[in-house]
Protein backbone atom coordinates (compact mmCIF):
# COMPACT_ATOMS: atom_id res chain seq x y z
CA UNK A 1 0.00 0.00 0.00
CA UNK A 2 1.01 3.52 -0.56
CA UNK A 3 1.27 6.39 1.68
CA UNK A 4 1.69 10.24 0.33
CA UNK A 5 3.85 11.21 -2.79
CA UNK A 6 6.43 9.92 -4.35
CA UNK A 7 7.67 12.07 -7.14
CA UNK A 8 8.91 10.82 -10.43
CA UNK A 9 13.01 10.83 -9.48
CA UNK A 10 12.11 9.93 -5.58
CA UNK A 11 13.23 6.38 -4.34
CA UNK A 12 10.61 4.37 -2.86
CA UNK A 13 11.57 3.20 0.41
CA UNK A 14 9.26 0.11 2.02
CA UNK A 15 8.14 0.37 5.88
CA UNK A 16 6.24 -1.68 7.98
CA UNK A 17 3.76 -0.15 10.46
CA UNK A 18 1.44 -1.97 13.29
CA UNK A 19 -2.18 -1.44 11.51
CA UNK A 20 -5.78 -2.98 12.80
CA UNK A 21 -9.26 -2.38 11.87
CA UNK A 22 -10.62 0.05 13.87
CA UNK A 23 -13.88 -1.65 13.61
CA UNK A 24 -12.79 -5.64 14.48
CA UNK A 25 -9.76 -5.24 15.07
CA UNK A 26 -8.01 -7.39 12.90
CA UNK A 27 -4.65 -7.05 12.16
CA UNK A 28 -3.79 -6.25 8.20
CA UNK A 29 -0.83 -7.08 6.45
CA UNK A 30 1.64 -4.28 7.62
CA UNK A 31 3.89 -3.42 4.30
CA UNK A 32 3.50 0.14 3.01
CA UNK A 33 5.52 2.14 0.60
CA UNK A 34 6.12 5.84 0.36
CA UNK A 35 8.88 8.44 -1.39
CA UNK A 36 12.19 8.64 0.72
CA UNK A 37 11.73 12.34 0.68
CA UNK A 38 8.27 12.74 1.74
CA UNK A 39 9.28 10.00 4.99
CA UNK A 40 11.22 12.76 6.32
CA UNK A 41 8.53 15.07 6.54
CA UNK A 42 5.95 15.99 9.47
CA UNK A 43 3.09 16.04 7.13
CA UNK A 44 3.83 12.29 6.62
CA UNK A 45 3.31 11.72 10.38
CA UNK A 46 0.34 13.45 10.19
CA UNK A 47 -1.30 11.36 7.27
CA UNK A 48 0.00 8.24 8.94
CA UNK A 49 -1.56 8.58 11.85
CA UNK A 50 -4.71 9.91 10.06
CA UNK A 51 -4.71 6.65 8.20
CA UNK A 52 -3.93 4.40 10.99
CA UNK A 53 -6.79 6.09 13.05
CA UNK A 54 -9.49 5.36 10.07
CA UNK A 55 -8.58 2.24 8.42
CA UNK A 56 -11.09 -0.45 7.86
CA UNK A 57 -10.20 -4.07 6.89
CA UNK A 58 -11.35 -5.46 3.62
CA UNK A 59 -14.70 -7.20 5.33
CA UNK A 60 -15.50 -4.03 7.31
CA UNK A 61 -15.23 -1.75 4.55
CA UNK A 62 -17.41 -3.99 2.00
CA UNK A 63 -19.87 -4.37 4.99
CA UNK A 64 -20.23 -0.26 5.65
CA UNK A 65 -20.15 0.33 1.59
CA UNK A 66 -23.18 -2.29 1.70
CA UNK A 67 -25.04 -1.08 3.98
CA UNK A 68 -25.25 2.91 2.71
């Protein structure tokens, strides 16, 4: 999965992060990828945590998107 920008001459760097479905719980596979530049800034915290905060597993998400 990616994470923020990577621009066209940026190297990709992988990272793994603890993530689990805020609605079950459920631990999801924990590889992401983002630009080596963009890592190093705070706006990248920001949007990680954002992300980590809201993220629904696969099941969750098809069962909210269902349901609306």
């Amino acid at each position: 999965m990616i994470i923020g920008k990577i621009s066209e001459n940026d190297k990709k760097i992988e990272f793994e992060a603890d993530i689990h479905c805020i609605n079950c719980g459920k631990q999801v596979p924990r590889g992401l990828k983002t630009g080596e530049k963009f890592s190093k800034t705070d706006k990248f915290k920001v949007e990680l945590e954002e992300f980590m905060k809201n993220y629904l597993c696969g099941i969750c998400r098809d069962k909210k998107r269902t349901k609306n």
